[in-house]
Protein backbone atom coordinates (compact mmCIF):
# COMPACT_ATOMS: atom_id res chain seq x y z
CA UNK A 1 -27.73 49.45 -94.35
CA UNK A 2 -24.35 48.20 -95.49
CA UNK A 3 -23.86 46.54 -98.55
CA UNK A 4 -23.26 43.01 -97.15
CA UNK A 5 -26.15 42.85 -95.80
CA UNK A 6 -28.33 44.25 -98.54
CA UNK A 7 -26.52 41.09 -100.72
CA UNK A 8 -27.33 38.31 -98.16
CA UNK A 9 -31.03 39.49 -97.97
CA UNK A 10 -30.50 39.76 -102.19
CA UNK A 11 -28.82 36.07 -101.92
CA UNK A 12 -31.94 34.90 -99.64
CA UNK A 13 -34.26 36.55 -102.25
CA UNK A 14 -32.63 34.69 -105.06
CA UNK A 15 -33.07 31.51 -103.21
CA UNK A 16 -36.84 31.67 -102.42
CA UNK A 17 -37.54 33.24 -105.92
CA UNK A 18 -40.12 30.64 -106.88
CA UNK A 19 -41.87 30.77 -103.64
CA UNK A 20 -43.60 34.03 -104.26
CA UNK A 21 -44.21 34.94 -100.40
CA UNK A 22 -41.24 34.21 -99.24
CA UNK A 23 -39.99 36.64 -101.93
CA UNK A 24 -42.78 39.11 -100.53
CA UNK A 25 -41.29 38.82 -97.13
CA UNK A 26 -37.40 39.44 -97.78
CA UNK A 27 -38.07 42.51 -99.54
CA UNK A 28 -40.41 43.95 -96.80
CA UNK A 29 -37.98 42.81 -94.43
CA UNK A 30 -35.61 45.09 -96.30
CA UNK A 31 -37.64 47.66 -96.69
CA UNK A 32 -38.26 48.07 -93.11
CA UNK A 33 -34.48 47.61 -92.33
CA UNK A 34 -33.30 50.25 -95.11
CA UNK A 35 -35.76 52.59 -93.58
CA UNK A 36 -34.88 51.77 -89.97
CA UNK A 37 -30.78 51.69 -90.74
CA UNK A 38 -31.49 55.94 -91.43
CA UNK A 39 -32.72 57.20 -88.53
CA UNK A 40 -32.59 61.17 -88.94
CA UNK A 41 -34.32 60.61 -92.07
CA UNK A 42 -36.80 57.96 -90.65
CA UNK A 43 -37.43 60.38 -87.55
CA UNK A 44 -38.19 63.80 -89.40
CA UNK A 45 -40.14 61.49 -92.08
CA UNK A 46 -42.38 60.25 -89.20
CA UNK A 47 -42.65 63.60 -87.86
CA UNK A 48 -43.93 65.03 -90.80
CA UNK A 49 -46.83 62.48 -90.85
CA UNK A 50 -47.35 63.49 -86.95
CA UNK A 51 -47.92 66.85 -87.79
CA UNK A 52 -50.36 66.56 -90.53
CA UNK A 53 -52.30 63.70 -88.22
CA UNK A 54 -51.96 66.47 -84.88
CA UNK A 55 -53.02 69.29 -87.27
CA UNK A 56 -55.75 67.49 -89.63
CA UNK A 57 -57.14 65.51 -86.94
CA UNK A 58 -57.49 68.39 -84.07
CA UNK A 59 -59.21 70.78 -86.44
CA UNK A 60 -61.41 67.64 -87.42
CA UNK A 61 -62.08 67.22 -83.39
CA UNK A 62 -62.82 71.06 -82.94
CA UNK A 63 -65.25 70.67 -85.68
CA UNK A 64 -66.88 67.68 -84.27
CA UNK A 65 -66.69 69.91 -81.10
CA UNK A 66 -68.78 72.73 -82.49
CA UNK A 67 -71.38 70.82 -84.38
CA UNK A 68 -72.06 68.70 -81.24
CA UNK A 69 -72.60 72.10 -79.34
CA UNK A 70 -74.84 73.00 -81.96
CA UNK A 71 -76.86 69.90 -82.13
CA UNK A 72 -76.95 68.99 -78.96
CA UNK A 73 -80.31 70.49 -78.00
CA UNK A 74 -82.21 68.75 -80.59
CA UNK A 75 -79.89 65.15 -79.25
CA UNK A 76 -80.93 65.47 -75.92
CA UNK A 77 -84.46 66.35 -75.83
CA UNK A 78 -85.87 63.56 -76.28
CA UNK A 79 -88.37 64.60 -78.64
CA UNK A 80 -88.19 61.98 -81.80
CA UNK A 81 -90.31 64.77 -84.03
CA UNK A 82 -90.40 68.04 -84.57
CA UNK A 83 -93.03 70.64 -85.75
CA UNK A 84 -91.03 73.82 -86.80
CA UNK A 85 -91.61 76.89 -88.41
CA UNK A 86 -91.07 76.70 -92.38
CA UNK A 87 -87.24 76.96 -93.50
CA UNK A 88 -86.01 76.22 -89.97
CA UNK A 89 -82.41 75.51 -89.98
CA UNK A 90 -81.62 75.28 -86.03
CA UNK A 91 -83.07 74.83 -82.84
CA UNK A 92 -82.81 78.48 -81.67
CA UNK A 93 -85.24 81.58 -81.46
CA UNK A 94 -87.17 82.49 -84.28
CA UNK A 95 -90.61 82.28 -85.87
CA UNK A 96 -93.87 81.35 -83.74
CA UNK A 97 -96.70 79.48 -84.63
CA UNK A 98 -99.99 78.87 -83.84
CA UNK A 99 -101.06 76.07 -80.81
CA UNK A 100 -103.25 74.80 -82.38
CA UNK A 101 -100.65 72.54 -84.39
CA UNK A 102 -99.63 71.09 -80.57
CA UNK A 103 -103.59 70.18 -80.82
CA UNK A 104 -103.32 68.65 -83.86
CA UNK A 105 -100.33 66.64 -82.92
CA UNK A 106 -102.10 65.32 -79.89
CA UNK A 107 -105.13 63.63 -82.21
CA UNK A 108 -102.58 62.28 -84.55
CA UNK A 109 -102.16 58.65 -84.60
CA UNK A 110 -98.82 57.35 -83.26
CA UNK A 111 -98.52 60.83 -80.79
CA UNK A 112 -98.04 59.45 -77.43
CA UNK A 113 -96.87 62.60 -76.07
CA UNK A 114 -96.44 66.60 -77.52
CA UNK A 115 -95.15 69.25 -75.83
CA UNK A 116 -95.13 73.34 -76.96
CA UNK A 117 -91.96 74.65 -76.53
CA UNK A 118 -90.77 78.27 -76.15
CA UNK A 119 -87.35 79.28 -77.21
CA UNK A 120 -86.98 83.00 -77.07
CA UNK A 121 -83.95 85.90 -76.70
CA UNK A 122 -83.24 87.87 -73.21
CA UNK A 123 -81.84 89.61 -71.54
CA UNK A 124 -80.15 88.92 -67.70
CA UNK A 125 -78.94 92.12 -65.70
CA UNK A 126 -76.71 91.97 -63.64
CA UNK A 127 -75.76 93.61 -60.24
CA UNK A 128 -72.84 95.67 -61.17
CA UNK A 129 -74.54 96.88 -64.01
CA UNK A 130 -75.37 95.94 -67.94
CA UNK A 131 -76.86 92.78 -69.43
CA UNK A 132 -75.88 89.76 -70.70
CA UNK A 133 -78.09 87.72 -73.61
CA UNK A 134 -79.87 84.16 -72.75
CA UNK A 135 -81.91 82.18 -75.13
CA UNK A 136 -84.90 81.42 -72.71
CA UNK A 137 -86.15 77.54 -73.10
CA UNK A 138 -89.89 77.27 -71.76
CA UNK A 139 -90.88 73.56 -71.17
CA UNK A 140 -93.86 71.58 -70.24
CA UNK A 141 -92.81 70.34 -66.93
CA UNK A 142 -95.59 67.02 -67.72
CA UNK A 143 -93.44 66.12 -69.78
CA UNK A 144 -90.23 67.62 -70.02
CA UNK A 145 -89.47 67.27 -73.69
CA UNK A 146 -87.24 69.63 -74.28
CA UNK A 147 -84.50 69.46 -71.16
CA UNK A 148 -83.22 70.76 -69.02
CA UNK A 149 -80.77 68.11 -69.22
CA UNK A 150 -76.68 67.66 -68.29
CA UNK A 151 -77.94 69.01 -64.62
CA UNK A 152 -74.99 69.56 -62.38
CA UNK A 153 -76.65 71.48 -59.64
CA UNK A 154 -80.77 71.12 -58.50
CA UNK A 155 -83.51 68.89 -59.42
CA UNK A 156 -86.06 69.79 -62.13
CA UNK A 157 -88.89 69.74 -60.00
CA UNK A 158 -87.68 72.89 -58.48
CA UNK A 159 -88.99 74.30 -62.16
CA UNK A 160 -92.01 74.14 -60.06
CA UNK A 161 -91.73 76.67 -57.73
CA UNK A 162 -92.55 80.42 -58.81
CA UNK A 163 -90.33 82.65 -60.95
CA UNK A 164 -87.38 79.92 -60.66
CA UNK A 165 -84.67 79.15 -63.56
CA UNK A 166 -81.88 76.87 -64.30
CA UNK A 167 -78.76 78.93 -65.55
CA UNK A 168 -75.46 77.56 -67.20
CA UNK A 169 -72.70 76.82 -65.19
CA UNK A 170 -70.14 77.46 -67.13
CA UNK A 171 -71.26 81.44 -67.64
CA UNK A 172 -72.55 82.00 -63.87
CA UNK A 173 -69.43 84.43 -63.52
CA UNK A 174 -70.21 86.50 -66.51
CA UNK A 175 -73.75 86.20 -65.53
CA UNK A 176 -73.08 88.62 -62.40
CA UNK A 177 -71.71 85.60 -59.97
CA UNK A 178 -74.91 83.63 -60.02
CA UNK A 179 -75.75 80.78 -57.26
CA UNK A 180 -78.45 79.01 -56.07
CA UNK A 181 -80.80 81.13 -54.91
CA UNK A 182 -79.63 84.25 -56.38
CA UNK A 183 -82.48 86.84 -57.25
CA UNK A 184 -81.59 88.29 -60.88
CA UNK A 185 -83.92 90.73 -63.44
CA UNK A 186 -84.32 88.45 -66.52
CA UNK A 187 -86.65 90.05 -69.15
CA UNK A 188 -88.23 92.78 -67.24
CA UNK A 189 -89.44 90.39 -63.83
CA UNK A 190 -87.08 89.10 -60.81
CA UNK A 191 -86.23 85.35 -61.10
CA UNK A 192 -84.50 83.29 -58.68
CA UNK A 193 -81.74 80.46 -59.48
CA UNK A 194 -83.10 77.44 -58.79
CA UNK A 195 -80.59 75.04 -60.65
CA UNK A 196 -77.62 74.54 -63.14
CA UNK A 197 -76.79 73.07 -66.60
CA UNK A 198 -73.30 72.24 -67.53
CA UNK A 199 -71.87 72.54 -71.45
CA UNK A 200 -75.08 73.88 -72.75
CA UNK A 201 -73.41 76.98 -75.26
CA UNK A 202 -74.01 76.37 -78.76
CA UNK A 203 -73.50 79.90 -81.15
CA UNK A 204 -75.55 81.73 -79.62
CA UNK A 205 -76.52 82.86 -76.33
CA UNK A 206 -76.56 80.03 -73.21
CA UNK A 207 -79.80 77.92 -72.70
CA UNK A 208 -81.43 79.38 -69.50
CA UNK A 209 -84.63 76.93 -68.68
CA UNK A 210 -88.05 77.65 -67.44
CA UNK A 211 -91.42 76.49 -66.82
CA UNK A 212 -93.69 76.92 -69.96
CA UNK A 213 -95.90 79.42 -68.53
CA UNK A 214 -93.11 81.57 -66.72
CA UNK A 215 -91.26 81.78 -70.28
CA UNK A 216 -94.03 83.00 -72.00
CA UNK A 217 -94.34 85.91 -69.11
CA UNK A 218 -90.54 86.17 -69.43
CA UNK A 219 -90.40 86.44 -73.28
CA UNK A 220 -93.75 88.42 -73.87
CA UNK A 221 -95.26 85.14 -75.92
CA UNK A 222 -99.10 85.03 -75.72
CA UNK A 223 -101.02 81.56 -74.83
CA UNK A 224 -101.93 80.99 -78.08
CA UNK A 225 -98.58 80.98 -80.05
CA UNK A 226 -95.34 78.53 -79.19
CA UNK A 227 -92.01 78.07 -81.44
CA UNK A 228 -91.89 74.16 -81.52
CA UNK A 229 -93.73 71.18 -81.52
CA UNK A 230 -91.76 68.28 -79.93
CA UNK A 231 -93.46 64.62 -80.19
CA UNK A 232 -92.71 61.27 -78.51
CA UNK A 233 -93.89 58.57 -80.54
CA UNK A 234 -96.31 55.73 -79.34
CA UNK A 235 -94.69 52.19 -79.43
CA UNK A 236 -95.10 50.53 -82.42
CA UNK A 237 -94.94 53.69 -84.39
CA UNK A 238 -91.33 54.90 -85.95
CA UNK A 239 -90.93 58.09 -85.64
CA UNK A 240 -90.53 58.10 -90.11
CA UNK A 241 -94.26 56.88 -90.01
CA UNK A 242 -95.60 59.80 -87.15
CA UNK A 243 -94.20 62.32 -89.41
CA UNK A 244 -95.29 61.27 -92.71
CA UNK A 245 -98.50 61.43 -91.45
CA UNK A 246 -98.56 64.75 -89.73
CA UNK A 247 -97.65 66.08 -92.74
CA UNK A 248 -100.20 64.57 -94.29
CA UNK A 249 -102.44 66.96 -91.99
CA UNK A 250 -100.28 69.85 -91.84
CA UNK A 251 -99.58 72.65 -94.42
CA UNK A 252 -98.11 75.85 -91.91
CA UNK A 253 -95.07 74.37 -90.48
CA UNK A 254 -92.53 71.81 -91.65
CA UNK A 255 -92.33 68.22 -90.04
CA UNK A 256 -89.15 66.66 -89.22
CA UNK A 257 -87.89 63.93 -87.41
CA UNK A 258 -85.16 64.43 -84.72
CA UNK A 259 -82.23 62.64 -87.38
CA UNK A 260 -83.33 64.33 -90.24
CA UNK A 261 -83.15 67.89 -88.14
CA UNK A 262 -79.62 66.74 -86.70
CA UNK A 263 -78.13 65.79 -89.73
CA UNK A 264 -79.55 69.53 -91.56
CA UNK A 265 -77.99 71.80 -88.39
CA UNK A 266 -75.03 69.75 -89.77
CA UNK A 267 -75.30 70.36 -93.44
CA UNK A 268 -76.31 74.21 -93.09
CA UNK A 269 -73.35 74.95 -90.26
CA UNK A 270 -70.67 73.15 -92.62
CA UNK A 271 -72.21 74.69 -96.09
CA UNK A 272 -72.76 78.44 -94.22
CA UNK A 273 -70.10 77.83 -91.38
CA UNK A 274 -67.95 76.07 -90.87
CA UNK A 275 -66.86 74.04 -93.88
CA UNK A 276 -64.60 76.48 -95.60
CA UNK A 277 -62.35 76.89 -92.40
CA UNK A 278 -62.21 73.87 -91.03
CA UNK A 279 -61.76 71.75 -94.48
CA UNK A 280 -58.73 74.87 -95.40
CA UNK A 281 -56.48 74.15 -92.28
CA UNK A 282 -57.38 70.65 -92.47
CA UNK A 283 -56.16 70.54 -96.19
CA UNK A 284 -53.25 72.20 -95.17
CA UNK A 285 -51.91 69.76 -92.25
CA UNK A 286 -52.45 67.06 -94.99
CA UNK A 287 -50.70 68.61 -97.87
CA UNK A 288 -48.05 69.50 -95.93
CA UNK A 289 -47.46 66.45 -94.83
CA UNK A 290 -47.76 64.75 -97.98
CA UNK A 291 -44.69 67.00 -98.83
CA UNK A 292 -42.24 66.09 -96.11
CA UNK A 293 -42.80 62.34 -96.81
CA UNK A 294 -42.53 62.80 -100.42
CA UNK A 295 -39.33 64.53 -100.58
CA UNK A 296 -37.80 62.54 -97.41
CA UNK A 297 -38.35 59.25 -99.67
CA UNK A 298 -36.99 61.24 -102.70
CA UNK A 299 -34.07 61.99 -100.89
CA UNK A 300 -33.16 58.62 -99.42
CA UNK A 301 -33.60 56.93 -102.77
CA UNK A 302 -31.02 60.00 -104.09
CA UNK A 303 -28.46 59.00 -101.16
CA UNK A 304 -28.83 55.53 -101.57
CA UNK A 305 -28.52 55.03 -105.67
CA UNK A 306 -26.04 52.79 -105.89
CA UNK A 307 -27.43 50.31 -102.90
CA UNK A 308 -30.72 50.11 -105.62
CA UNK A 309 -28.51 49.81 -107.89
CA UNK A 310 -27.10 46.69 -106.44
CA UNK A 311 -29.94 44.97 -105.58
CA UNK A 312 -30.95 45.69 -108.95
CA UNK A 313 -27.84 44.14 -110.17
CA UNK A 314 -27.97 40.83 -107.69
CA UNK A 315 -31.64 39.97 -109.27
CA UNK A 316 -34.23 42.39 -107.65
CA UNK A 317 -36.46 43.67 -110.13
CA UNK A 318 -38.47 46.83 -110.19
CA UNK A 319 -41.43 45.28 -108.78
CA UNK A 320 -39.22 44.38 -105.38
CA UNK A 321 -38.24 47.68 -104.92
CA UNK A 322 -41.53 49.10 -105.25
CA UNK A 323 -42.32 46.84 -102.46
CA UNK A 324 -39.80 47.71 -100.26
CA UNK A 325 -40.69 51.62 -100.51
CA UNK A 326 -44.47 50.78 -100.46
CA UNK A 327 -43.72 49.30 -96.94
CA UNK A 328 -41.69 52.05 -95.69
CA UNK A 329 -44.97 54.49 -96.44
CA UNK A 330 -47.20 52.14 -94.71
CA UNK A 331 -44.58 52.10 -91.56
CA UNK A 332 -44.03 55.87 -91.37
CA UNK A 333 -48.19 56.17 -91.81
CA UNK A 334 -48.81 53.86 -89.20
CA UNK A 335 -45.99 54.81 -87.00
CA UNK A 336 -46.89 58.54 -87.24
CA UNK A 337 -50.89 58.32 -87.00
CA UNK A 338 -50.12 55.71 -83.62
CA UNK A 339 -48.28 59.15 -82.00
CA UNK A 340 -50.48 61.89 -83.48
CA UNK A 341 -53.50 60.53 -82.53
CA UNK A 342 -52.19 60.02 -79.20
CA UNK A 343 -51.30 64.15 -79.17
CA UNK A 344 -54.38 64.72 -80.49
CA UNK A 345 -56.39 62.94 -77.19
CA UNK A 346 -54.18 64.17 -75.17
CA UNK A 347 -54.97 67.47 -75.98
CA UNK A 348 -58.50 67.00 -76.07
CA UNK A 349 -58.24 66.31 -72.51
CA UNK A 350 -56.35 69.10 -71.66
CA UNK A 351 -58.36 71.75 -73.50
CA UNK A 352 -61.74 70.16 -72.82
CA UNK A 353 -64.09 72.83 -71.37
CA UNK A 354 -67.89 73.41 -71.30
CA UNK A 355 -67.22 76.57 -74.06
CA UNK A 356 -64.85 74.56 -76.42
CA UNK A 357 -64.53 70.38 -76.57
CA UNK A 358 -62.20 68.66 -79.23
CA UNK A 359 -63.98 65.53 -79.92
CA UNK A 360 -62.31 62.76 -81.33
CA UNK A 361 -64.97 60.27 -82.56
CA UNK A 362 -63.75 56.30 -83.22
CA UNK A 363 -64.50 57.11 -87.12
CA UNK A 364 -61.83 59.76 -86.86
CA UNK A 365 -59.50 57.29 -85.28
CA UNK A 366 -60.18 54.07 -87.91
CA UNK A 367 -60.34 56.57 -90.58
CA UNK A 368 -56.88 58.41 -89.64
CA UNK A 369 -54.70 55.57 -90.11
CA UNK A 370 -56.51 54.85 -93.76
CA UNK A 371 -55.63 57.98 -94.72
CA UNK A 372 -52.59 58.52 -93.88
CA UNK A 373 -51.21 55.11 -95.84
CA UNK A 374 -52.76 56.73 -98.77
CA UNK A 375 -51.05 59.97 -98.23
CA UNK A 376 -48.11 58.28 -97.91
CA UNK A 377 -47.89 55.76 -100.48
CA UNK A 378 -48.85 58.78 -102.92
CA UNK A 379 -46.12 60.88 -101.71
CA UNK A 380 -43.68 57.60 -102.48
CA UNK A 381 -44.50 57.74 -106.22
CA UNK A 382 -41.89 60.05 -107.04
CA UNK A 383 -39.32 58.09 -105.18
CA UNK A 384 -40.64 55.08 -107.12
CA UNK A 385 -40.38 56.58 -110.69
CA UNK A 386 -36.63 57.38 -109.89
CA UNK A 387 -36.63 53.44 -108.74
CA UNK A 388 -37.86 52.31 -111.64
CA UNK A 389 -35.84 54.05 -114.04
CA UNK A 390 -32.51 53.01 -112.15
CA UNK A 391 -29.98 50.97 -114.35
CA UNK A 392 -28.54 48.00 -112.64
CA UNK A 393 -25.09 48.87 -114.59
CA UNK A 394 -24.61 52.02 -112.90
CA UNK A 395 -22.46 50.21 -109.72
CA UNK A 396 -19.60 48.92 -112.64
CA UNK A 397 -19.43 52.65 -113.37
């Protein structure tokens, strides 16, 4: 910005300098022309805050990604309580217990519905040889807590018919080229295709779906033993009050509702997990962002001394100038979270699959913004201590 026209928005400053908003609004006016006037700088400042927003906020989305894949079983289910095994973390293969707790759940005040559920390791082979692993899902078809659900292909009554399973789409390939009505050996006995689930891969091995009955054939599990509980509560129940009181009655197995169990899958994948690596490059986008804008705003005050100088000199004080940089933070913050966040969808789109999905939640995109204007308007402070220590006689020297 030339010098004239830093003094005539100085002169107009002077003249409202009682009227404390119009004051506010000639210095941001400057501000936002000063940083405008520059455009390399203004460009590779905004790009800097476009690649910590693009890096931050896609690892962010992948993590949302994974932890939906991991918690989407226990979202889906419909079951608003669960009876586990003691110390469960997930909602995968592990310890069984006794029916007799599904018995106990059924007498329980508030129960209007409780299913066993079998979730077990296989073990598909497939035609051209070798195996491939499935977590085996057996569900009580009266009720069907417990999926299958995201069907693409088939109808869940088909779960009916003898020795039939839903597979997941997204693996049928790897799987030996499955299709409905394809005869595969899973666990020792010949099975036949009957349907497909789309997106269902968390960690571990694909959900593959059964009856209850066929499962426990499939995965060697006697009548009397199950891996989970799942409840639908009555109306007029919560489901906070149905498991306070089953706990009340039971002592083998933990009690939890379907919240509580989302929200620990979360806490154990991102203390055990995830946390470290996602939080590091996440950190990393941020801080090196935060560096770009700090020294692009360093420099410009550097390269533009003597226009401070003068504004100093014509009756700005420190307080204006502040101003004027503290609006050029919010701009490049706003300016550069607008475009990353646009990258950042975009991508999701492209790289959306049913193995990996970036999820950008609207918290993510309300919070991004936020952020960044804090990044920013810390990385200005070092601009603004040079600012403040500038010496309005230095444009007579």
């Amino acid at each position: 910005m030339s010098n004239e026209a830093q003094l005539d928005v100085a002169a107009r400053i002077a003249q409202v300098k009682r009227n404390r908003w119009g004051r506010h609004r000639a210095t941001i006016g400057l501000g936002l022309r000063m940083a405008l006037h520059a455009k390399p700088k203004f460009v590779g400042t905004v790009l800097g805050v476009i690649f910590a927003v693009v890096l931050a906020a896609q690892q962010l989305g992948v993590l949302f990604g994974l932890l939906d894949k991991n918690t989407q079983f226990v979202d889906n289910c419909t079951a608003e309580v669960w009876i586990v095994p003691p110390g469960t973390t997930y909602a995968n293969p592990g310890q069984k217990m006794s029916v007799a707790l599904l018995n106990q759940a059924r007498v329980t005040p508030g129960v209007a519905q409780a299913s066993a559920l079998i979730m077990a390791g296989t073990t598909i082979r497939k035609p051209t040889g070798g195996a491939e692993a499935l977590t085996l899902v057996g569900v009580d078809l009266d009720t069907m807590l417990g999926g299958p659900y995201n069907i693409v292909v088939g109808d869940t009554n088909i779960l009916r018919q003898a020795d039939t399973l839903f597979f997941e789409d997204a693996v049928r390939d790897k799987l030996g080229g499955l299709n409905i009505g394809s005869v595969r050996e899973v666990g020792g006995y010949q099975v036949k295709v009957g349907g497909f689930t789309w997106g269902l891969l968390p960690f571990g091995p694909p959900f593959t779906f059964a009856n209850l009955d066929l499962a426990r054939t499939l995965a060697n599990i006697p009548n009397d033993q199950l891996n989970f509980v799942l409840i639908k509560v009555a109306s007029g129940y919560t489901p906070e009050q149905v498991a306070a009181t089953l706990r009340s009655r039971i002592d083998t197995a933990d009690v939890i509702t379907k919240t509580a169990f989302h929200k620990k899958i979360v806490s154990t994948l991102l203390k055990d997990q995830l946390g470290i690596s996602f939080g590091t490059s996440t950190a990393f986008g941020l801080i090196i962002g935060f560096i770009i804008v700090m020294l692009s705003m360093y420099s410009s005050v550097i390269d533009n001394l003597r226009e401070f100088g003068t504004l100093k000199a014509v009756g700005l004080t420190n307080w204006d100038l502040m101003r004027m940089l503290a609006v050029q933070s919010v701009m490049y913050a706003l300016v550069g979270s607008l475009v990353g966040l646009g990258l950042v969808s975009l991508m999701a789109q492209g790289i959306s699959s049913a193995k990996l999905a970036v999820i950008v939640p609207p918290v993510l995109v309300i919070a991004t913004p936020i952020i960044m204007t804090v990044m920013c308007l810390l990385a200005s402070l070092l601009a603004l201590s040079r600012v403040a220590k500038l010496e309005p006689g230095m444009v007579f020297r």
